[in-house]
C-alpha atoms as a PDB file:
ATOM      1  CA  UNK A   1      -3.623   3.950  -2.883  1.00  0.00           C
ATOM      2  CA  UNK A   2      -5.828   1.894  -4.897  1.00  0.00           C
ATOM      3  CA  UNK A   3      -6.641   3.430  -8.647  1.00  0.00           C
ATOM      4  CA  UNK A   4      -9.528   1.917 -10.699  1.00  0.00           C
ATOM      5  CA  UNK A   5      -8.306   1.095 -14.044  1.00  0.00           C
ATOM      6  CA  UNK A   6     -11.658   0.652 -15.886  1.00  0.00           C
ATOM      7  CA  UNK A   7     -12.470   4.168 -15.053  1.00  0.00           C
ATOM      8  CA  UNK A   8      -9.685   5.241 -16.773  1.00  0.00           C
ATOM      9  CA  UNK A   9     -10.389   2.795 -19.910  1.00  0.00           C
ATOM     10  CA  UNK A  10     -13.637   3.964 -19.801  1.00  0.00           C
ATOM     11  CA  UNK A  11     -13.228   7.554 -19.602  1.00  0.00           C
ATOM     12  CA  UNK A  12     -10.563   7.135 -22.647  1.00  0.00           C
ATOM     13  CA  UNK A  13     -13.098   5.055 -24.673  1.00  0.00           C
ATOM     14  CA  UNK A  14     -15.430   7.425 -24.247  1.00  0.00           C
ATOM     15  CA  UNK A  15     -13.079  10.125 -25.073  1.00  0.00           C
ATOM     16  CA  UNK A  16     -12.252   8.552 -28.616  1.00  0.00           C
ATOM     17  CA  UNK A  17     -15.724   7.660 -29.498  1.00  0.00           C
ATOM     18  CA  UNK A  18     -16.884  11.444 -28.911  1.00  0.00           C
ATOM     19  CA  UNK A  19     -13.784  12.827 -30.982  1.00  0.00           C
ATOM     20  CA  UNK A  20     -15.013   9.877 -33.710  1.00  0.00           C
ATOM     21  CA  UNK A  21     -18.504  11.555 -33.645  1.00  0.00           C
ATOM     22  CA  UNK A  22     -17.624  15.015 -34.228  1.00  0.00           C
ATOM     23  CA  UNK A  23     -15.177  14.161 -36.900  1.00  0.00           C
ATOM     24  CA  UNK A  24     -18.015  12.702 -38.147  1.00  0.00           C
ATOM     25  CA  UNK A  25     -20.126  15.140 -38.669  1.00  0.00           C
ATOM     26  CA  UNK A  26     -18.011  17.940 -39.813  1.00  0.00           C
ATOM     27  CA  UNK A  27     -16.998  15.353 -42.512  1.00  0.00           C
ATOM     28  CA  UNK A  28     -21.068  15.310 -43.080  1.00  0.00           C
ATOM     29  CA  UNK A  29     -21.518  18.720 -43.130  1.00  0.00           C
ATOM     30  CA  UNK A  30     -18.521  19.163 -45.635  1.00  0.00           C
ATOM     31  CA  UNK A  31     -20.060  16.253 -48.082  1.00  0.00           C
ATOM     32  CA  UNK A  32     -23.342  18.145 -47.972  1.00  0.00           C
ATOM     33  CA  UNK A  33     -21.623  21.240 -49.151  1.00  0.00           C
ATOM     34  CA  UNK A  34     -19.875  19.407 -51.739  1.00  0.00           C
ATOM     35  CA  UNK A  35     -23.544  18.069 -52.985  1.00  0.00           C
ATOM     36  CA  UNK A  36     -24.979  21.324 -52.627  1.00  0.00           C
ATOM     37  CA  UNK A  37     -22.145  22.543 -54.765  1.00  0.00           C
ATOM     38  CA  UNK A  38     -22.799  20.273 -57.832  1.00  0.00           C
ATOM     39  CA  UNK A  39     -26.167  20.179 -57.643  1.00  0.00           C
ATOM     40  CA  UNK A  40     -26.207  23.760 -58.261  1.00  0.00           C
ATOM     41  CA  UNK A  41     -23.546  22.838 -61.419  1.00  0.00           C
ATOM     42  CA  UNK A  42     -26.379  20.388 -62.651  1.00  0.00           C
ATOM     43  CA  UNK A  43     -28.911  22.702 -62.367  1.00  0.00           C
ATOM     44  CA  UNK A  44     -27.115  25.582 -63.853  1.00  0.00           C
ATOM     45  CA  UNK A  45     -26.776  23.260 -66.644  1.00  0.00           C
ATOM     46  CA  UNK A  46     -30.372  22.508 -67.195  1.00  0.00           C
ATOM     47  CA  UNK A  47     -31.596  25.515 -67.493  1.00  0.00           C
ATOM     48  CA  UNK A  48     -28.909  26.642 -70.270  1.00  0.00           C
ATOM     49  CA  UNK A  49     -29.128  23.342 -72.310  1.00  0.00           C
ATOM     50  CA  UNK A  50     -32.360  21.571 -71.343  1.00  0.00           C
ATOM     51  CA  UNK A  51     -33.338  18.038 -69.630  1.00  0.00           C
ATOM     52  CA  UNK A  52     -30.274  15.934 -69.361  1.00  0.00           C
ATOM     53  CA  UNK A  53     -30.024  11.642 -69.626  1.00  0.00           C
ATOM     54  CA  UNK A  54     -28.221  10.119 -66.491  1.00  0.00           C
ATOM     55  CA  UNK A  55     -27.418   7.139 -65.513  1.00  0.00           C
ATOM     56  CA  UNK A  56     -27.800   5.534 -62.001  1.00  0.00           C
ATOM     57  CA  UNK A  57     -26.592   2.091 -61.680  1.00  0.00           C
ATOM     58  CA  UNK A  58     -27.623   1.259 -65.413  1.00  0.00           C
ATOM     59  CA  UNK A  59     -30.946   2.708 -65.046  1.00  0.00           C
ATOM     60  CA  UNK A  60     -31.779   5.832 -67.353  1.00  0.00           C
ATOM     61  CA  UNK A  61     -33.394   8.924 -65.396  1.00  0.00           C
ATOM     62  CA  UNK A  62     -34.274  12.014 -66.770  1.00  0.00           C
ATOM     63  CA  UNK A  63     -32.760  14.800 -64.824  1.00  0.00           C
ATOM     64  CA  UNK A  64     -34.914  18.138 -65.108  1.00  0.00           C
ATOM     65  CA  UNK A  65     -35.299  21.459 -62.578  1.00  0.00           C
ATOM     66  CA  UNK A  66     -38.820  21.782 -61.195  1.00  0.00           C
ATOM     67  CA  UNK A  67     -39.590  25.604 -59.534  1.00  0.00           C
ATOM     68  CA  UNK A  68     -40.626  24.927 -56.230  1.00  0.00           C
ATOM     69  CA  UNK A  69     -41.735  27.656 -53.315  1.00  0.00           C
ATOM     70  CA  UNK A  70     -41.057  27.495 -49.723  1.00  0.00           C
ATOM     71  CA  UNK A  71     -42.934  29.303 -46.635  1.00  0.00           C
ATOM     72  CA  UNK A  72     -40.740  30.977 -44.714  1.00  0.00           C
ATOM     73  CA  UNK A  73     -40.815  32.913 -41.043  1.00  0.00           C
ATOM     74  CA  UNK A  74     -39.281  36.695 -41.383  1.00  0.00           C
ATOM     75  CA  UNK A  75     -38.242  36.266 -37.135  1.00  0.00           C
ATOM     76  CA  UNK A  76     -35.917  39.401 -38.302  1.00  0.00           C
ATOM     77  CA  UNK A  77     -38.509  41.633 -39.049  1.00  0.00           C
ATOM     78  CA  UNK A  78     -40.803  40.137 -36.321  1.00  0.00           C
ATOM     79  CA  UNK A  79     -37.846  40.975 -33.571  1.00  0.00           C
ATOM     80  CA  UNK A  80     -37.353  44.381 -35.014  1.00  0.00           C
ATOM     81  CA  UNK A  81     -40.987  45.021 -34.815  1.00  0.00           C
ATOM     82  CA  UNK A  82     -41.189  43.724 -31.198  1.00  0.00           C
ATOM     83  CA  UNK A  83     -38.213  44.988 -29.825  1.00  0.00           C
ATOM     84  CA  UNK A  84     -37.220  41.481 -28.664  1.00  0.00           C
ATOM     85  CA  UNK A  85     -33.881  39.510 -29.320  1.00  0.00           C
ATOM     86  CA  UNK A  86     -34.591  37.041 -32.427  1.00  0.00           C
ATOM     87  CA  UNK A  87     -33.098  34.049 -30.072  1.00  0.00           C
ATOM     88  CA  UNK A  88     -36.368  35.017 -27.638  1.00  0.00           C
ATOM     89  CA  UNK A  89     -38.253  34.276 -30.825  1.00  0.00           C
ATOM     90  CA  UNK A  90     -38.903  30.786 -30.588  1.00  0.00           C
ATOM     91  CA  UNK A  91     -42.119  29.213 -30.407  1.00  0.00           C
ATOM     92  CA  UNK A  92     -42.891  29.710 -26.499  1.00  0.00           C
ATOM     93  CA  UNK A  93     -41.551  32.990 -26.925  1.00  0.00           C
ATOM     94  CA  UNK A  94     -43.653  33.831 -30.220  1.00  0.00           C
ATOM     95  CA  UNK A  95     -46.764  32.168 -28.023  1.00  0.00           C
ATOM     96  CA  UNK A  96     -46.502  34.567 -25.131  1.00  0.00           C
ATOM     97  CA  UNK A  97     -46.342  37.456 -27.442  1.00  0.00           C
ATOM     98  CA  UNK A  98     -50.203  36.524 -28.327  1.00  0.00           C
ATOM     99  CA  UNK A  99     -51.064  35.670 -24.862  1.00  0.00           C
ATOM    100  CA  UNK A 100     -49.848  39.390 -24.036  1.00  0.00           C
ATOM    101  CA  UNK A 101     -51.657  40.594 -26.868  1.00  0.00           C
ATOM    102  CA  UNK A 102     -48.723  42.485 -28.604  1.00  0.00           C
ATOM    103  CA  UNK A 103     -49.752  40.326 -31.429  1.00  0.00           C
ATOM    104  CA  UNK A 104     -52.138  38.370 -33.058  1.00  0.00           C
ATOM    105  CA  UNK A 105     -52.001  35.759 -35.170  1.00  0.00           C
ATOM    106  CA  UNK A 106     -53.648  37.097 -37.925  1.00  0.00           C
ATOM    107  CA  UNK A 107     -50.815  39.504 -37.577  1.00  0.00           C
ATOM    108  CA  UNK A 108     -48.372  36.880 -37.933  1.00  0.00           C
ATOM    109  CA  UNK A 109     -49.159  35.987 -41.425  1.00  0.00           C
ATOM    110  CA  UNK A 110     -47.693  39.101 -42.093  1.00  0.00           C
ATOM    111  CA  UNK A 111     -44.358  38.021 -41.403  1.00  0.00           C
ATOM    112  CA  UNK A 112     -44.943  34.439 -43.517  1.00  0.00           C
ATOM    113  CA  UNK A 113     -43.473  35.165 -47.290  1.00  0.00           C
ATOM    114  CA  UNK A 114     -42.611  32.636 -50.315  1.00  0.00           C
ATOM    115  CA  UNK A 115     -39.072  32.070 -51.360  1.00  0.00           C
ATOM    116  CA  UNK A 116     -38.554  30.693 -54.741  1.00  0.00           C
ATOM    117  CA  UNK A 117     -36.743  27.952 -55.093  1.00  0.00           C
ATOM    118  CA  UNK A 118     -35.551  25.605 -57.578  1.00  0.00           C
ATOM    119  CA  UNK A 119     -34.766  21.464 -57.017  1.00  0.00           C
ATOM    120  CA  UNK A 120     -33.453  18.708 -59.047  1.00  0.00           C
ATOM    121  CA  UNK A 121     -35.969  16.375 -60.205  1.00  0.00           C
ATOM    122  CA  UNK A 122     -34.735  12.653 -61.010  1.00  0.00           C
ATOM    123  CA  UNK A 123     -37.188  10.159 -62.798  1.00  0.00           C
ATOM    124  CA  UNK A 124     -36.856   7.069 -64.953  1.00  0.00           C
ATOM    125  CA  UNK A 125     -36.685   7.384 -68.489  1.00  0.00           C
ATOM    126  CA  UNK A 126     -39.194   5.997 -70.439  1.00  0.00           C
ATOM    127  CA  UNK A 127     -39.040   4.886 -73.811  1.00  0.00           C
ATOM    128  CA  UNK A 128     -40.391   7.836 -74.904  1.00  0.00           C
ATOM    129  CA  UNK A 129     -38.084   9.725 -73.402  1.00  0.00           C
ATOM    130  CA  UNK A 130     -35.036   8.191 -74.956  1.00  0.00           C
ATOM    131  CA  UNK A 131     -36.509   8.081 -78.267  1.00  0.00           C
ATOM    132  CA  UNK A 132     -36.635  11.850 -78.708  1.00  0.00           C
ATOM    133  CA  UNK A 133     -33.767  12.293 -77.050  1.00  0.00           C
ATOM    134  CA  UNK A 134     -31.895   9.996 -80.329  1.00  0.00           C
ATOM    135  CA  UNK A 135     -34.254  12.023 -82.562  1.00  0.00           C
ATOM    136  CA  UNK A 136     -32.460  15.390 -81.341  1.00  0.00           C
ATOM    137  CA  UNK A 137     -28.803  14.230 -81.722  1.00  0.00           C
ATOM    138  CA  UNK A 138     -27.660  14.242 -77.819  1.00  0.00           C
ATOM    139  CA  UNK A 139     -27.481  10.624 -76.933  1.00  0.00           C
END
């Protein structure tokens, strides 16, 4: 009975490297919560108290919330609409909805809307910047 060995190393190595990656990435996904998490404390912030001075490795940035807007697909409302299963939705299956003329795609502009949004903005401070920031008492 003759067993190969390096299969089995193999196979193991393998094995460990895999569990590695996923571990991994559901440490990934939890840091990205965490970011999420305080970014939304910074921006909270700004918007009761004002612009706010940071520093990022001895560098002064000014930290400030710009509104933003993002497109977005309703594929809800689309699948509703259609009577189709929003996981048939995807782009082949959004495609061959045209092709069988149950849509346009005038039509599906109709289902495009904005979502306001708001981001973190993170500059350098100029001199400026810092000067009326000693003017006002918070640095």
């Amino acid at each position: 009975m003759d067993v190969n060995v390096n299969t089995h190393l193999k196979q193991s190595e393998i094995n460990g490297l895999f569990n590695e990656m996923e571990q991994l990435k559901n440490k990934r996904k939890q840091d990205l919560e965490l970011i999420q998490k305080k970014e939304a404390k910074i921006i909270e912030h700004i918007l009761e108290h004002g612009n706010v001075l940071a520093y990022k490795d001895d560098v002064p940035h000014i930290l400030s919330v710009v509104n933003t807007h993002t497109r977005k697909f309703d594929k809800a409302k689309l699948a509703d609409d259609t009577g189709r299963t929003q996981t048939e939705l995807n782009v082949v299956g959004i495609a061959e909805l045209v092709e069988d003329n149950q849509t346009s795609s005038e039509e599906l502009e109709d289902y495009f809307y904005e979502e306001p949004n708001q981001k973190l903005k993170a500059r350098k401070a100029k001199k400026s910047d810092m000067d009326l920031l000693r003017s006002s008492g918070r640095i």
